[in-house]
N, C-alpha and C. Protein backbone atom coordinates (compact mmCIF):
# COMPACT_ATOMS: atom_id res chain seq x y z
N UNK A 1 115.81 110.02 108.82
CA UNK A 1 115.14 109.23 109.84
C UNK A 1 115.75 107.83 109.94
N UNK A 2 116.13 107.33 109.07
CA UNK A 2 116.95 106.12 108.98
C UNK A 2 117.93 105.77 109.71
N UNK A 3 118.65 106.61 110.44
CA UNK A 3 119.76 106.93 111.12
C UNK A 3 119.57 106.67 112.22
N UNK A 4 118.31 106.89 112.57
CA UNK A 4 117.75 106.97 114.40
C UNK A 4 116.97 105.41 114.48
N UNK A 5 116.77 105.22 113.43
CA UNK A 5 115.93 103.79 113.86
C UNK A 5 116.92 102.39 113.20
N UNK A 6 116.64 101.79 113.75
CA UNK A 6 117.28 99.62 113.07
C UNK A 6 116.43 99.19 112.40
N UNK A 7 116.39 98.11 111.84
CA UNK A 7 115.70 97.43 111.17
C UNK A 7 114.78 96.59 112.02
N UNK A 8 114.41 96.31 113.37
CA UNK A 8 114.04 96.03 113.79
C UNK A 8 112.46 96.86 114.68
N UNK A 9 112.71 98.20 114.33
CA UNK A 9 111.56 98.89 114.71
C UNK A 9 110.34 99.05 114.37
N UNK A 10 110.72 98.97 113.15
CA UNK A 10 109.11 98.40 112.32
C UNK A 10 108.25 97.38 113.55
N UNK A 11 108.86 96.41 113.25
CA UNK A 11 108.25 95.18 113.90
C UNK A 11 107.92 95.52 115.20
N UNK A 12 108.73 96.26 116.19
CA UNK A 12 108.21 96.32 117.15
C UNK A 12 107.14 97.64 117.58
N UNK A 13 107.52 98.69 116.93
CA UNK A 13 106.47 99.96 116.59
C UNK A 13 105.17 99.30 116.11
N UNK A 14 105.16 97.89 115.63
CA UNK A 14 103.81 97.35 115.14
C UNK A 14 103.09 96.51 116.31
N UNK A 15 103.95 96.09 116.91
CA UNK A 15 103.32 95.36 118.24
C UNK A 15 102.87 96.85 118.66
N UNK A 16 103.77 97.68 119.43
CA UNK A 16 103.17 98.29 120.42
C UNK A 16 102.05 99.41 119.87
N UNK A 17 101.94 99.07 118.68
CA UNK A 17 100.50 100.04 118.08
C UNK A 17 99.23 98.68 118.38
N UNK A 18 99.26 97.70 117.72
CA UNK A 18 98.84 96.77 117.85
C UNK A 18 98.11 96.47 119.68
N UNK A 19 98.99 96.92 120.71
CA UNK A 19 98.65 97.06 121.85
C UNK A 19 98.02 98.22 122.35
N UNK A 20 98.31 99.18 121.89
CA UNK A 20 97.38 100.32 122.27
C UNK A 20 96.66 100.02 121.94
N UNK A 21 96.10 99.66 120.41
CA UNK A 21 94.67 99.82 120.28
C UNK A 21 93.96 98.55 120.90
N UNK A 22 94.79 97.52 121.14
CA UNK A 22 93.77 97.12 122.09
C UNK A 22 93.35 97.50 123.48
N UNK A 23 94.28 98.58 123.84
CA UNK A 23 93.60 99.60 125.24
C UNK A 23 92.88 100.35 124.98
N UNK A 24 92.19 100.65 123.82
CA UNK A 24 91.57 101.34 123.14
C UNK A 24 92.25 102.66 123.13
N UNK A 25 93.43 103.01 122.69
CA UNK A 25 94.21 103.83 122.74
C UNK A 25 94.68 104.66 120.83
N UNK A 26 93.61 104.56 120.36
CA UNK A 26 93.69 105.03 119.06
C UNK A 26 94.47 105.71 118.37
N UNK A 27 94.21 106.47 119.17
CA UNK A 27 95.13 107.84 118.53
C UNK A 27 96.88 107.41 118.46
N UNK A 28 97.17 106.96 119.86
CA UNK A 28 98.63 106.61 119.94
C UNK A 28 98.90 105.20 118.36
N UNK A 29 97.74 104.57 118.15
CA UNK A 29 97.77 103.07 117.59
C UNK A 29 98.24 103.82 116.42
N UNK A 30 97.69 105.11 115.85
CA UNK A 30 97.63 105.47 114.74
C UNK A 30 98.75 106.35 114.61
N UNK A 31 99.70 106.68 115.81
CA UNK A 31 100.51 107.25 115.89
C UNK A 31 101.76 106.44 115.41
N UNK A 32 101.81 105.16 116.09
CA UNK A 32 102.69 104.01 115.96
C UNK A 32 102.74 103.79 114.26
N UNK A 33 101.76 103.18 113.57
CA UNK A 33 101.23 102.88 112.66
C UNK A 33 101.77 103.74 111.44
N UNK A 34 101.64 104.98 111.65
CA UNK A 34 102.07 106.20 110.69
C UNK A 34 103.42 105.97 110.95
N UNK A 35 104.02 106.24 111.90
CA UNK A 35 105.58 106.07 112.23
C UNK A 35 106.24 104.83 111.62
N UNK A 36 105.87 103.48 111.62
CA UNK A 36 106.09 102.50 111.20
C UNK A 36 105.99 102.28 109.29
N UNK A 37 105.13 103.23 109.01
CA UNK A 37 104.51 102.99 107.14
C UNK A 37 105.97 104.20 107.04
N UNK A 38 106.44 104.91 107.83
CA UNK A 38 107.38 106.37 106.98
C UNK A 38 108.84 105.73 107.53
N UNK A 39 109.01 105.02 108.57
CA UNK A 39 110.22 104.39 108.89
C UNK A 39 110.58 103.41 107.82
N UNK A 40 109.50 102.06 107.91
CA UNK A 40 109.57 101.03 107.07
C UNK A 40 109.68 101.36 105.46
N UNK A 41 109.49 102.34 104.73
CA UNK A 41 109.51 102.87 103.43
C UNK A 41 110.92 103.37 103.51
N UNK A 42 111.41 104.10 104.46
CA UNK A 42 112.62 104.23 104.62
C UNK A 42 113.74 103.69 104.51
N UNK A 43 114.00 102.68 105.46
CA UNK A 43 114.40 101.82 105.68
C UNK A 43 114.27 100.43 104.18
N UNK A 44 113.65 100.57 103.33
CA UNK A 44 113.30 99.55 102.65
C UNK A 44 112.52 97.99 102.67
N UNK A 45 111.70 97.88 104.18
CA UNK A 45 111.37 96.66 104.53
C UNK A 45 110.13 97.00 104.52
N UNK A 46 109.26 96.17 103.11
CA UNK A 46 107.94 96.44 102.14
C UNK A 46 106.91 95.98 103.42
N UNK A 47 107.50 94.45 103.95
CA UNK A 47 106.20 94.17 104.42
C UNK A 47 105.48 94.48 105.87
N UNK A 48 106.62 95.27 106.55
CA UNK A 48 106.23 96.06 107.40
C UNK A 48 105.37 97.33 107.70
N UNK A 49 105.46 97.65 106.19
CA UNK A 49 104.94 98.92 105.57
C UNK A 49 103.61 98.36 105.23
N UNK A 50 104.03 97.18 104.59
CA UNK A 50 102.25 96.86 104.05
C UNK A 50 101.21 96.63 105.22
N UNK A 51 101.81 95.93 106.54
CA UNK A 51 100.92 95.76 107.61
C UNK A 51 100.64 96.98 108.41
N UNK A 52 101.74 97.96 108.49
CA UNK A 52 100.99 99.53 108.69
C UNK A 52 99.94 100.39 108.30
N UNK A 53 100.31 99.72 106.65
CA UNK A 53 99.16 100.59 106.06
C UNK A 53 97.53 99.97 105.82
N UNK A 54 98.16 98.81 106.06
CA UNK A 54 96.68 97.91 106.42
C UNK A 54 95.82 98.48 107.41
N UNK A 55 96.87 98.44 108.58
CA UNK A 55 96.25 98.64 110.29
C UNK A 55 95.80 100.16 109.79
N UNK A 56 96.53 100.85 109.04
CA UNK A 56 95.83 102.27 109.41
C UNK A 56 94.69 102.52 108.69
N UNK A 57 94.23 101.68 107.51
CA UNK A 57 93.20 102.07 106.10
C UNK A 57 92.04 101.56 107.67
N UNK A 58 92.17 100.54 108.10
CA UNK A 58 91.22 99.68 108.86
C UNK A 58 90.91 100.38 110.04
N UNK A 59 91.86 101.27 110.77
CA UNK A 59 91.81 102.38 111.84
C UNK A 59 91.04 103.54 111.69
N UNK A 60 91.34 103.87 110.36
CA UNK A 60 90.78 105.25 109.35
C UNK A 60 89.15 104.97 109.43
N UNK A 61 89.37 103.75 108.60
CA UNK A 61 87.73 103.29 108.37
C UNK A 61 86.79 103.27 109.64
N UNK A 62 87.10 102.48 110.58
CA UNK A 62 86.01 102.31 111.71
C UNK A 62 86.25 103.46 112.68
N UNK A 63 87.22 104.80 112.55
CA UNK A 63 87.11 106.33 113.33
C UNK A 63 86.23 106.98 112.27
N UNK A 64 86.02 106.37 110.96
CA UNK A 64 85.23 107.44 110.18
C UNK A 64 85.91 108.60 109.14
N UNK A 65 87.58 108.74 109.41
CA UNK A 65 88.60 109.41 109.27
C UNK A 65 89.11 108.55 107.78
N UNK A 66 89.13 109.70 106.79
CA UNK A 66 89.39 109.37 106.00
C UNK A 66 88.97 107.66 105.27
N UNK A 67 88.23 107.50 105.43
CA UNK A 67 87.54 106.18 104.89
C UNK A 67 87.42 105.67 103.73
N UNK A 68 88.15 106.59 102.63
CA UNK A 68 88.38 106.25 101.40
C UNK A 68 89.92 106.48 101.49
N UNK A 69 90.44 106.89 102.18
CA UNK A 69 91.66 107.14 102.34
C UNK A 69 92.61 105.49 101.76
N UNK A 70 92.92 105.14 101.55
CA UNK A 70 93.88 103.98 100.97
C UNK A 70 95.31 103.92 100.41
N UNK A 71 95.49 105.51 99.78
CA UNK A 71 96.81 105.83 99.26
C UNK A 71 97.73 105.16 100.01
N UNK A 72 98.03 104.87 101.07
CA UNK A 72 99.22 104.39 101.58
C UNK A 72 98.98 102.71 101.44
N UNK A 73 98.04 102.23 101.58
CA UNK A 73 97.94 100.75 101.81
C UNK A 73 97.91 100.44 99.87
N UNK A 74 97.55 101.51 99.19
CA UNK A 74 97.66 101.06 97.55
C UNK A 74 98.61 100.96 96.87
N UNK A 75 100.04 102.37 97.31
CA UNK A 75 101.00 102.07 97.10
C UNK A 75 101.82 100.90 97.53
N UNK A 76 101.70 100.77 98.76
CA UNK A 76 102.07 99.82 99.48
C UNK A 76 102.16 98.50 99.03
N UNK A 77 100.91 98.20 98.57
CA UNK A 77 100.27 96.72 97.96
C UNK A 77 101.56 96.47 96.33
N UNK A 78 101.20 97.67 96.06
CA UNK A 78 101.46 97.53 94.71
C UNK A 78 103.27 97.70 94.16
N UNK A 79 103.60 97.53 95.61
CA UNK A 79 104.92 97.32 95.38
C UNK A 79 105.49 95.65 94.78
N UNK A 80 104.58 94.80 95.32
CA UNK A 80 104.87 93.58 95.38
C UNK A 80 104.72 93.00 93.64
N UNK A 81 105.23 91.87 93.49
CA UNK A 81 105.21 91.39 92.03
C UNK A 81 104.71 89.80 92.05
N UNK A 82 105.10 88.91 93.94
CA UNK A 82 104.45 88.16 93.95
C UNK A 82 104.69 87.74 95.19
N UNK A 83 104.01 86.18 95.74
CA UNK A 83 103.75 86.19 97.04
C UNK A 83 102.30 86.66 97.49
N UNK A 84 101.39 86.86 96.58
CA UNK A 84 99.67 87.47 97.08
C UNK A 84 99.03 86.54 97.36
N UNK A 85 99.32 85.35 97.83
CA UNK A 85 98.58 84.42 98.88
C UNK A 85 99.32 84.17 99.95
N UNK A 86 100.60 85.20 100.29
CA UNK A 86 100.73 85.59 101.72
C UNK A 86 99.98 85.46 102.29
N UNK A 87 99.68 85.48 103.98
CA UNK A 87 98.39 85.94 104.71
C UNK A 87 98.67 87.72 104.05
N UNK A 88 99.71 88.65 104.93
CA UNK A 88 99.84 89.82 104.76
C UNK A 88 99.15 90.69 103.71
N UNK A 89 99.83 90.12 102.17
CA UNK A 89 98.73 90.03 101.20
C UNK A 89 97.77 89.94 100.81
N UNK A 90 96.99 88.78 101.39
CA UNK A 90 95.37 88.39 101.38
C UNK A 90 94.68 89.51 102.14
N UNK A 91 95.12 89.70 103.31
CA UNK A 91 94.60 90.82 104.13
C UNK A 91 94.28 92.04 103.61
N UNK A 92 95.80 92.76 102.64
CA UNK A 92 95.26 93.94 102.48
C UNK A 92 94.81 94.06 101.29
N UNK A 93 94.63 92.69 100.39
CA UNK A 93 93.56 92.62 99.47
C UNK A 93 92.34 92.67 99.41
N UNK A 94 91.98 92.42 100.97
CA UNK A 94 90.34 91.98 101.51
C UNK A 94 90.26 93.63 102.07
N UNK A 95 91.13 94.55 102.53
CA UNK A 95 90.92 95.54 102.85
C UNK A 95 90.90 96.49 101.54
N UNK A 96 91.20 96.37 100.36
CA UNK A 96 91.27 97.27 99.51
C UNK A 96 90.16 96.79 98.45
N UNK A 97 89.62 95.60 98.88
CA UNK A 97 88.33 95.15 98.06
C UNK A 97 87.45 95.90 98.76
N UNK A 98 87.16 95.72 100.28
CA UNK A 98 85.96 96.65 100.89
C UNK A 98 86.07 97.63 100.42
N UNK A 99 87.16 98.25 100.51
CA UNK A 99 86.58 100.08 100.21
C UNK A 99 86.49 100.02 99.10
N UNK A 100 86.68 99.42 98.11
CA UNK A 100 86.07 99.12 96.84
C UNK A 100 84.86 98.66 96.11
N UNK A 101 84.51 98.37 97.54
CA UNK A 101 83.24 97.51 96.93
C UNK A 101 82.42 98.65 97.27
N UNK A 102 81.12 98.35 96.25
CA UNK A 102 80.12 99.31 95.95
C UNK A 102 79.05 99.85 97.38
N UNK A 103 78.82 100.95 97.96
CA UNK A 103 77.56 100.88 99.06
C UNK A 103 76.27 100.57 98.92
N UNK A 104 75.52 99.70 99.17
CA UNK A 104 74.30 99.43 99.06
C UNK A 104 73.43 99.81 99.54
């Protein structure tokens, strides 16, 4: 897959997921999103991957779809060694604390 895409697709496969779902266009958002976490792992560019797998734990969660689902945003996270007061970071720290945190 590496072959067909640049280093530059991440980023933009993230806008235009990022835009569907604000047409409320989900399915495609989550289409983008998946494409972007298996390109960007590919390709080797972490933090493109980490904002995919953010957008999708957070996509997952409010369709109801897989809502414990996290494997991709955990690996993801846990690539890093430092830099976790990134924004990027903070984010999918605050996303992997919710589904962590206990239901009341």
């Amino acid at each position: 897959m590496t072959g067909q895409h640049n280093i530059f697709y991440p980023e933009f496969a993230l806008l235009r997921g990022d835009l569907l779902l604000a047409l409320a266009d989900a399915d495609g958002a989550e289409s983008c999103f998946q494409s972007v976490f298996e390109v960007a792992g590919d390709l080797g560019v972490r933090m493109p991957q980490l904002r995919a797998a953010t957008r999708l734990t957070r996509l997952w969660r409010a369709a109801g779809k897989r809502p414990d689902g996290t494997d991709e945003l955990r690996s993801a996270y846990e690539t890093f060694t430092e830099g976790f007061d990134t924004p990027d970071l903070v984010e999918a720290r605050a996303v992997l604390d919710e589904v962590d945190a206990p239901v009341a």
